[in-house]
Protein backbone atom coordinates (compact mmCIF):
# COMPACT_ATOMS: atom_id res chain seq x y z
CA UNK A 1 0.00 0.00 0.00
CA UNK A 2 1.15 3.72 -0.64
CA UNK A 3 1.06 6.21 2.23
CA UNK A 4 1.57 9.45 2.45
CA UNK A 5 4.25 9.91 5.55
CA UNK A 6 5.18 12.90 7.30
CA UNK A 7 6.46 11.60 10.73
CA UNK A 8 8.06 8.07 11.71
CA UNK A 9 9.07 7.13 14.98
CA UNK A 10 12.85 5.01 13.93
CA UNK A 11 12.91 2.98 17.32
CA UNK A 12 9.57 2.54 19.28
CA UNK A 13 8.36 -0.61 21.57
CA UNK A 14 6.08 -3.25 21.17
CA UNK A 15 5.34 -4.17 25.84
CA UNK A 16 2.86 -6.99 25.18
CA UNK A 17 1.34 -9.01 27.79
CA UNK A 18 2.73 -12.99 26.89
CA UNK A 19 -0.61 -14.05 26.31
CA UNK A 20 -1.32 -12.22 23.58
CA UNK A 21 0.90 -13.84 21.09
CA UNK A 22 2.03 -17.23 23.06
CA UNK A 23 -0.61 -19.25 21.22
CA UNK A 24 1.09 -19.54 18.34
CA UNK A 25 3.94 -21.71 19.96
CA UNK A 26 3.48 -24.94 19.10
CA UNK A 27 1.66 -26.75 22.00
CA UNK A 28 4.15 -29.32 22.68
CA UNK A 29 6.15 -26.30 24.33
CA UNK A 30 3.82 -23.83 25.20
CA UNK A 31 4.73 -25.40 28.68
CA UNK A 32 7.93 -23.05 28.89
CA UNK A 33 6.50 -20.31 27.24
CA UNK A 34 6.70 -16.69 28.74
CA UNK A 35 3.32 -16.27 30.69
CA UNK A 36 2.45 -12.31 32.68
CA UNK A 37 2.33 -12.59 36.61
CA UNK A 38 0.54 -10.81 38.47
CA UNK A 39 2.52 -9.82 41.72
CA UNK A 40 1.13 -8.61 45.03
CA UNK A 41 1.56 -5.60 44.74
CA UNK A 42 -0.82 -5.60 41.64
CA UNK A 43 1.76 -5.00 38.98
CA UNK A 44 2.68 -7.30 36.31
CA UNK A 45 5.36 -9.37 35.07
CA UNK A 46 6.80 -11.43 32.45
CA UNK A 47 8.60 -14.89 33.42
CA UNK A 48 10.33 -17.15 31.66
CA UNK A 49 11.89 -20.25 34.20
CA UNK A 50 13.37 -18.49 37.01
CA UNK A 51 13.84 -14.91 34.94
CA UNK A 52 11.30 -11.97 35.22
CA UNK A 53 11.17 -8.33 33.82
CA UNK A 54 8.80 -6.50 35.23
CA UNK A 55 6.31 -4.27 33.53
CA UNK A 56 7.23 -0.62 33.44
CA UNK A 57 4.31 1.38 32.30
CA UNK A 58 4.43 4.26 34.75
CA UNK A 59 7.07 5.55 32.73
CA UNK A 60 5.18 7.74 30.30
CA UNK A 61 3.02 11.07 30.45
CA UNK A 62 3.63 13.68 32.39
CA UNK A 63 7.25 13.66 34.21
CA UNK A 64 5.87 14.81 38.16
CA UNK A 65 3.51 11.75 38.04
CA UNK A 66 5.75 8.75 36.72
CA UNK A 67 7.28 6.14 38.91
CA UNK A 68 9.45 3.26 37.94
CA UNK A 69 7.46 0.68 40.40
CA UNK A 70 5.73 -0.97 37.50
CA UNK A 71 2.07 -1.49 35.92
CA UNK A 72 -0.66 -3.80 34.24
CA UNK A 73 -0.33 -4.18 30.91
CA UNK A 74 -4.17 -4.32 30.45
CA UNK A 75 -5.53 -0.25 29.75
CA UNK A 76 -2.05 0.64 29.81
CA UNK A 77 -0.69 3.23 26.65
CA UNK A 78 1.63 1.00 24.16
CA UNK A 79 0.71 -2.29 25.64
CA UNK A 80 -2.78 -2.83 24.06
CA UNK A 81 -4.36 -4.19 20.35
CA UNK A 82 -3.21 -3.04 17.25
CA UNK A 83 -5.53 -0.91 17.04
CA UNK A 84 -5.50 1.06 20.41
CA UNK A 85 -1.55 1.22 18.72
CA UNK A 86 -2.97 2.95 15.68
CA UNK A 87 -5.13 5.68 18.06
CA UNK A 88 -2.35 6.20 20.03
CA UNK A 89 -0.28 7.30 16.48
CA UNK A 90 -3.14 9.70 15.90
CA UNK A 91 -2.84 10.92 19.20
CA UNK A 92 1.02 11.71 18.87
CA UNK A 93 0.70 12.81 15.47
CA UNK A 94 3.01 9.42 13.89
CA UNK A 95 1.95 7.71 10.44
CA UNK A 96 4.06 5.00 11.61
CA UNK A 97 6.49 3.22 13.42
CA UNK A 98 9.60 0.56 13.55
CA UNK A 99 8.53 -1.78 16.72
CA UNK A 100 11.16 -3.07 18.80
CA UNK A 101 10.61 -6.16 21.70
CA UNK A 102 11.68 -5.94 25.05
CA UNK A 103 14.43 -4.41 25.76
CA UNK A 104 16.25 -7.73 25.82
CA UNK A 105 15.11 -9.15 22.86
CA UNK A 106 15.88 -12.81 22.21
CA UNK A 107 18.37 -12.79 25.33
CA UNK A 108 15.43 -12.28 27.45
CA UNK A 109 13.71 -15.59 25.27
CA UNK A 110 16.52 -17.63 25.66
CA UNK A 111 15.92 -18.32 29.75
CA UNK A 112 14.19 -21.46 27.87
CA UNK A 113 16.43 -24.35 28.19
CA UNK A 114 15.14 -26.19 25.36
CA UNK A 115 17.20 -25.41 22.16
CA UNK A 116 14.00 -26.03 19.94
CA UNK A 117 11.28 -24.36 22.18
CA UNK A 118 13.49 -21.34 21.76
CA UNK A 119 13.31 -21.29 18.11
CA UNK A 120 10.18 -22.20 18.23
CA UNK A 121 9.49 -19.00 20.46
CA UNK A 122 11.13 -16.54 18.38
CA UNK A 123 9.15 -18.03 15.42
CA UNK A 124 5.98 -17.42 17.32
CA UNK A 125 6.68 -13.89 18.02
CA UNK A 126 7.44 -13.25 14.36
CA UNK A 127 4.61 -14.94 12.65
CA UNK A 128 2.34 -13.03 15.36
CA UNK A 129 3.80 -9.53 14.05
CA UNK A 130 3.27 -10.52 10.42
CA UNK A 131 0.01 -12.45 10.47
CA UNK A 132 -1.29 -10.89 13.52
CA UNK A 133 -0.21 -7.49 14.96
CA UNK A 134 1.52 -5.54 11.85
CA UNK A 135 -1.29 -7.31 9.77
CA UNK A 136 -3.84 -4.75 10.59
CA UNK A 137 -1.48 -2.02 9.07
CA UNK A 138 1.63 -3.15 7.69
CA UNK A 139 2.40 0.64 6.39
CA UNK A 140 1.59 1.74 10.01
CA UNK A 141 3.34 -1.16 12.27
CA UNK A 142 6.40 -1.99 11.15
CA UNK A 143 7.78 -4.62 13.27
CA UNK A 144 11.49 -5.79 13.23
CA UNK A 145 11.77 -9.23 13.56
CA UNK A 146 13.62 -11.55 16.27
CA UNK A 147 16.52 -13.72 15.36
CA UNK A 148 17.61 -16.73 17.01
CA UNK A 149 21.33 -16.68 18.14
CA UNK A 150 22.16 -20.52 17.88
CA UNK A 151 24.06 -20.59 15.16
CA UNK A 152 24.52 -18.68 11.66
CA UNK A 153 21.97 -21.16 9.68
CA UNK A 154 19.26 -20.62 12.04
CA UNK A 155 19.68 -17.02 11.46
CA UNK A 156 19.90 -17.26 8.24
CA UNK A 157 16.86 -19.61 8.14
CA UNK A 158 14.32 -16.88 10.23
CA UNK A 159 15.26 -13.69 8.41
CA UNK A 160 13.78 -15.90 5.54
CA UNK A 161 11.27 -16.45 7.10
CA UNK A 162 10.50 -13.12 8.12
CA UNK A 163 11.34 -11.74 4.52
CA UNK A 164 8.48 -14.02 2.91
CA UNK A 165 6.23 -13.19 5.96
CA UNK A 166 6.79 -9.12 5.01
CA UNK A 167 8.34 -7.86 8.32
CA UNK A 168 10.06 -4.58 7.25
CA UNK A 169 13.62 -5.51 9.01
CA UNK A 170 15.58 -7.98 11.47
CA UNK A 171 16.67 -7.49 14.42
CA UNK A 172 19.89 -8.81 15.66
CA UNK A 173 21.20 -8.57 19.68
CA UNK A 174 24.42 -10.59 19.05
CA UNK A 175 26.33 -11.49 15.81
CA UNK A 176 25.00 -13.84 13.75
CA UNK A 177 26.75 -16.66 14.54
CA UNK A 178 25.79 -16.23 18.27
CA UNK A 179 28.60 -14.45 19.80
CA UNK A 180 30.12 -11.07 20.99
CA UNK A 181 32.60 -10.86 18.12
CA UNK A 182 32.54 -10.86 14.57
CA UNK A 183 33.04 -14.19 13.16
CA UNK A 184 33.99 -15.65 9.69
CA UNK A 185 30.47 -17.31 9.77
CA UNK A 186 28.56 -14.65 9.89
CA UNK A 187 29.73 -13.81 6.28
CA UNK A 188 26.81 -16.45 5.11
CA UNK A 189 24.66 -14.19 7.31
CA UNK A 190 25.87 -10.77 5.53
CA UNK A 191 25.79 -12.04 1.83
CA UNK A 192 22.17 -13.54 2.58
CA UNK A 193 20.62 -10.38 4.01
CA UNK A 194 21.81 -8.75 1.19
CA UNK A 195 20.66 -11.15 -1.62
CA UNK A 196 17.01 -10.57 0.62
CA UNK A 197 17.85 -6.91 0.43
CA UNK A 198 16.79 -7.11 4.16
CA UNK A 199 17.22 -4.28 6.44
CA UNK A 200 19.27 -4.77 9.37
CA UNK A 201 19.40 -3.51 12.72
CA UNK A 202 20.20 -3.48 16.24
CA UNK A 203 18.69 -1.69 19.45
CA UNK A 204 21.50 0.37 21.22
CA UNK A 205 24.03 -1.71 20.77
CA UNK A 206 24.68 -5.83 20.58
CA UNK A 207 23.82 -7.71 24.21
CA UNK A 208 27.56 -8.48 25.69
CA UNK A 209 29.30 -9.51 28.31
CA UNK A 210 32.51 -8.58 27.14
CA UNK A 211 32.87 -4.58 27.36
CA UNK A 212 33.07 -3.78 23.79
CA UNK A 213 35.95 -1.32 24.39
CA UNK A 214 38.25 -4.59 25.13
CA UNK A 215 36.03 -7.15 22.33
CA UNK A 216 38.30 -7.65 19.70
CA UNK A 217 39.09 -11.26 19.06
CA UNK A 218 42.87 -11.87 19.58
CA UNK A 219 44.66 -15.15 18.71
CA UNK A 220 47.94 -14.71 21.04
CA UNK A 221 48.58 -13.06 24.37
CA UNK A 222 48.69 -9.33 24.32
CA UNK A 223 51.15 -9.05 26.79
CA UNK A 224 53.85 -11.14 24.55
CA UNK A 225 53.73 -9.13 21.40
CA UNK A 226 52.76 -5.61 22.52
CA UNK A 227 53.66 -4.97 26.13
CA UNK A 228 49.54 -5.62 27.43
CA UNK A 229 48.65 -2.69 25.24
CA UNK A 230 45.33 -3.12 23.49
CA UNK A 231 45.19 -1.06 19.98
CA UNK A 232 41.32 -1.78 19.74
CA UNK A 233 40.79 -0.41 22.98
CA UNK A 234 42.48 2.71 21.87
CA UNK A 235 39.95 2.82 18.70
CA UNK A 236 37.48 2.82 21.00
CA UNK A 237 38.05 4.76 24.26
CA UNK A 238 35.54 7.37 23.06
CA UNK A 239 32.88 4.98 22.06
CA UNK A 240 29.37 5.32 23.21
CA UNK A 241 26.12 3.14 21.95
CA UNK A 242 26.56 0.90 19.40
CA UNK A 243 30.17 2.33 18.39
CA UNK A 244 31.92 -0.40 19.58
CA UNK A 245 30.03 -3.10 17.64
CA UNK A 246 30.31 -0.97 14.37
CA UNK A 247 34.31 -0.85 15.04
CA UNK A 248 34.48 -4.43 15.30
CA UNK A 249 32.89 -4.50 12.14
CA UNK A 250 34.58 -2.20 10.54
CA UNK A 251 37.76 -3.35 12.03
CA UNK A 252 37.45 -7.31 11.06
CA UNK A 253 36.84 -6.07 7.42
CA UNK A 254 33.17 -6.78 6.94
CA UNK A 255 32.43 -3.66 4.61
CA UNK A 256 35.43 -4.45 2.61
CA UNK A 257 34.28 -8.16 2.22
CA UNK A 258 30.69 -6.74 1.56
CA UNK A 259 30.47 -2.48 0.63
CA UNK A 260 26.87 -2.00 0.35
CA UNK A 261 26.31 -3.93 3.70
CA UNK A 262 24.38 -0.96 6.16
CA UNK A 263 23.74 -1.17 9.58
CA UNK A 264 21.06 0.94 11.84
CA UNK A 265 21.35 1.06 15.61
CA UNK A 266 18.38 2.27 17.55
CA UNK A 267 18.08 4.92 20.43
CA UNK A 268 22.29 5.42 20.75
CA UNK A 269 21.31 9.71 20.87
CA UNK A 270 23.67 11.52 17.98
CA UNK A 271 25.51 14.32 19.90
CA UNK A 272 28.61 12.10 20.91
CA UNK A 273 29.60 11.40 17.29
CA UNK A 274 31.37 14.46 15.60
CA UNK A 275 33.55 13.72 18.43
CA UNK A 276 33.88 10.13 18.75
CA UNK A 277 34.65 10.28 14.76
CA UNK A 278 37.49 13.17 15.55
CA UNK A 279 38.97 10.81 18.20
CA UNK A 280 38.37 7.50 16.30
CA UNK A 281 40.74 8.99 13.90
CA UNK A 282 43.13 10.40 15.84
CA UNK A 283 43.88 7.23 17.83
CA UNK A 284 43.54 5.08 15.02
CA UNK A 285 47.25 7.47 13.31
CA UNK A 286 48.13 7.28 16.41
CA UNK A 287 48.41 3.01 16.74
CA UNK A 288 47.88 1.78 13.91
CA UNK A 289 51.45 1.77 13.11
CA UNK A 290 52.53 -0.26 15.78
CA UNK A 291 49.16 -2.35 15.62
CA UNK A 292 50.17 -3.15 12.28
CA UNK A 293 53.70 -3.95 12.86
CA UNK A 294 53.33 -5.80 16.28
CA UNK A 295 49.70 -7.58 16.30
CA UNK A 296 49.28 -7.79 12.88
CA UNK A 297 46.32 -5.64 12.87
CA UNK A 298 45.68 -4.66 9.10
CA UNK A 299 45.34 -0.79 7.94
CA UNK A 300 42.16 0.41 7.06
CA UNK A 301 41.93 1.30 3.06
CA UNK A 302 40.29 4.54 4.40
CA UNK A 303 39.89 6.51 7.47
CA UNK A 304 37.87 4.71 10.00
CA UNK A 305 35.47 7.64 10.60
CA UNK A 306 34.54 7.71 6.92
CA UNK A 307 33.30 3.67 7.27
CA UNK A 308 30.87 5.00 10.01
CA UNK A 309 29.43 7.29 8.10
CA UNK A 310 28.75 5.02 4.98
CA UNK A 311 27.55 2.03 6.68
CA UNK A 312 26.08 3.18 9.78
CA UNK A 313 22.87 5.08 10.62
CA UNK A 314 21.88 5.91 14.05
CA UNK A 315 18.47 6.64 16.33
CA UNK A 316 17.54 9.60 18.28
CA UNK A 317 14.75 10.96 20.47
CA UNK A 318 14.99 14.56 21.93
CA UNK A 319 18.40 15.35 21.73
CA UNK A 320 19.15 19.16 20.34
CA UNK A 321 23.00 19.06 20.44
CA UNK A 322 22.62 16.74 18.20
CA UNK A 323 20.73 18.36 15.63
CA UNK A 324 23.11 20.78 16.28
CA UNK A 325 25.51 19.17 14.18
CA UNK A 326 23.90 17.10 11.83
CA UNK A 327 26.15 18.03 9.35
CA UNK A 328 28.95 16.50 10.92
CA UNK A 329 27.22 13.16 11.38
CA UNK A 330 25.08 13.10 8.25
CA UNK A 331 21.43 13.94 7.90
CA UNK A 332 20.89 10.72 6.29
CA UNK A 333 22.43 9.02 9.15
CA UNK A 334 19.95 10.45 11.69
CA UNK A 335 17.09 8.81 12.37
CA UNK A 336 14.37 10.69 15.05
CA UNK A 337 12.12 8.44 17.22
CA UNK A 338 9.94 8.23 19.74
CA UNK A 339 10.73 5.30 21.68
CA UNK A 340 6.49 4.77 23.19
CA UNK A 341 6.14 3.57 25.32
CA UNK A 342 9.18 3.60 26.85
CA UNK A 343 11.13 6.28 29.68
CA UNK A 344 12.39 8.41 27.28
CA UNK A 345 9.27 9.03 25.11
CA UNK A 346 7.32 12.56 25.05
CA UNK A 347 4.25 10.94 24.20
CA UNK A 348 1.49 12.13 23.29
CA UNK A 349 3.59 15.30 22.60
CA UNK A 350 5.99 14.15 20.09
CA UNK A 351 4.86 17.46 17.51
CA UNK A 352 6.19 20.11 20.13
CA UNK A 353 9.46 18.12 20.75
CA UNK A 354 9.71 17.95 17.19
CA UNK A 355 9.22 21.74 16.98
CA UNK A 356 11.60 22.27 19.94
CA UNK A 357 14.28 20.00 19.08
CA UNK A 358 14.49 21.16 15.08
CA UNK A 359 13.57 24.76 15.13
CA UNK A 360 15.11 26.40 12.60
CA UNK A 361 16.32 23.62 10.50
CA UNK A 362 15.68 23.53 6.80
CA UNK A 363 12.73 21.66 5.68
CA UNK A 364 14.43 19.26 3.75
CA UNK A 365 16.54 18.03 6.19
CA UNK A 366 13.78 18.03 8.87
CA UNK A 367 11.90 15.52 6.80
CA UNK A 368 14.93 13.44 6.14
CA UNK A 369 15.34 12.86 9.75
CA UNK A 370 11.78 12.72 10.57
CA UNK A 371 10.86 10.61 8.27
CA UNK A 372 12.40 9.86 5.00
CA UNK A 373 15.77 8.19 5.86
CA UNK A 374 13.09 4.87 7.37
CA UNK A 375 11.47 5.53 3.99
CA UNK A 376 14.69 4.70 2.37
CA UNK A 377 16.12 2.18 5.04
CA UNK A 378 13.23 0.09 5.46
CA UNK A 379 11.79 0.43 2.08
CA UNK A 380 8.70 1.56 2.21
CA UNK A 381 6.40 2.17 -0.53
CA UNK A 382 5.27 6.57 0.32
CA UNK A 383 4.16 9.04 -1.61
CA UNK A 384 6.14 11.60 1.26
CA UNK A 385 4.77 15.16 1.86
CA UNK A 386 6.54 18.19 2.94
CA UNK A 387 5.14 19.38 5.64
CA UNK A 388 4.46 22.86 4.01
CA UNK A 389 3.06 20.55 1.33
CA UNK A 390 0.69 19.05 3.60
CA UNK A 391 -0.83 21.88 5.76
CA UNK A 392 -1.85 23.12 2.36
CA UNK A 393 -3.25 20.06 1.44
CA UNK A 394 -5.18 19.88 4.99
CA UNK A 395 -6.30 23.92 4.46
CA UNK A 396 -7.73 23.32 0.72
């Protein structure tokens, strides 16, 4: 379907109660399916096994009257039908969104022990976006959908899935192959999402346990062939959300291997980068020659800074030093959200944040960030107005 966009949040949330999508695990292990609690206090709560996360819904409207102590999901804003969803766009003035899961995504699924009833989870959750959720407005709900992390094939074999089912994107909390680095194997993963022409994103940055400022894979002891010193870590001492996974990317040769690969990552804020590019390559001239000649680290065939900006596009909410210097990052690289229902959205008053956080930038590059770069990202079929265009429209 064609639509006519103006506004579209790049990173909002999808806080479901379990029941509503459960039923379409398969029965044999809807046993050790997530299931909502209701605790004693009369809040609510997801559990899988032994693992809970608790249901934050007092988190939105007014600031003097939220409180982190938790909610029902039943009448709450963000955590209803599709089409409360829809009203609540109206309401904040969005023709659309990109959904997110919990915050933890699949790590959060994969308390269940069984390898298959974990699969068989994620595929739930993805066939009850397409046939279910997003299904009542595919141009208005555009979920990302969950990938296993079990291996690179299974990967592989779900963003299929989710390609043929018309989900507008993947979303990926680890590598492909499963792990906190980058792995040969995960080059099946990268040439398949872009034979599917699938886009491809993350929310903040990949789940680790390893800080990413020490993550790059190293096959000898550090302290043997460069005193204990750590080049990566230099690369990325200046790194905030999502940096470090693009720099072990970037770093392991991914974009060379594949140069139209992109990458999004969701709510990181935008004001750190002009400096964390200045830094990136100042401390990459800085080691790289003794990277190089002690760890074997290879040179970059261009500055590292100038692979972020191809390859890398990044979310926002209401962040004005940031807009500030959008032409250091990239308008195209700047994607504005709301992130409903979470702590950080304005809703219902996403329009006067929009007209506080861009005032007097140029109209074209409002709607780029507003709007059009998850146009182009995700693909969607628009007609897009201006908004000048539109209030005339509206008026006549």
């Amino acid at each position: 379907m064609v639509r006519d966009y103006r506004v579209i949040s790049g990173d909002s949330h999808l806080q479901l109660a379990a029941e509503r999508w459960t039923p379409h695990i398969p029965a044999k292990y809807r046993d050790q399916a997530p299931r909502t609690v209701r605790l004693p206090d009369g809040t609510d709560t997801t559990v899988i096994n032994d693992k809970s996360f608790r249901f934050h819904g007092g988190l939105i409207g007014p600031y003097e009257s939220r409180s982190p102590i938790g909610g029902q999901f039943e009448g709450s804003p963000g955590a209803g039908s599709p089409e409360q969803r829809l009203e609540e766009q109206d309401v904040d003035g969005i023709d659309g969104e990109i959904l997110y899961t919990y915050v933890q995504g699949p790590a959060f699924y994969a308390g269940i022990d069984d390898l298959a009833a974990y699969k068989a989870t994620i595929r739930a959750w993805n066939e009850f976006l397409a046939e279910e959720y997003c299904a009542v407005a595919p141009e208005r709900l555009m979920g990302m959908g969950l990938l296993p992390d079990t291996s690179v094939e299974d990967a592989i074999a779900e963003m299929e899935y989710c390609a043929r089912a018309g989900l507008k994107g993947v979303y990926l909390s680890k590598y492909p192959s499963g792990g906190e680095y980058p792995s040969p194997e995960d080059d099946l993963f990268w040439a398949a999402a872009l034979d599917l022409d699938m886009p491809l994103t993350g929310h903040v940055q990949f789940a680790s346990k390893t800080p990413v400022r020490t993550s790059y894979r190293y096959d000898y002891d550090l302290n043997e062939v460069a005193g204990g010193v750590d080049p990566f870590s230099k690369f990325t001492q200046y790194a905030v959300r999502g940096a470090g996974n693009a720099l072990q990317m970037i770093f392991t040769g991914v974009f060379d291997r594949f140069p139209k690969l992109r990458f999004y990552f969701a709510e990181t804020q935008v004001g750190w980068i002009p400096h964390f590019l200045d830094t990136l390559d100042d401390q990459y001239a800085r080691a790289i020659p003794w990277a190089e000649r002690l760890t074997g680290m290879k040179r970059l065939s261009r500055k590292p800074s100038e692979y972020v900006s191809e390859h890398f596009s990044w979310g926002f909410m209401h962040n004005i030093s940031g807009v500030r210097v959008r032409d250091q990052i990239g308008v195209g690289n700047m994607f504005w959200a709301t992130d409903f229902p979470h702590a950080e959205t304005d809703w219902p008053e996403s329009q006067h944040v929009i007209e506080e956080i861009f005032t007097g930038v140029p109209e074209d590059e409002l709607q780029r960030m507003i709007g059009g770069n998850v146009i182009d990202y995700f693909h969607l079929t628009t007609e897009v107005q201006s908004a000048a265009a539109k209030t005339a429209a509206d008026a006549s």
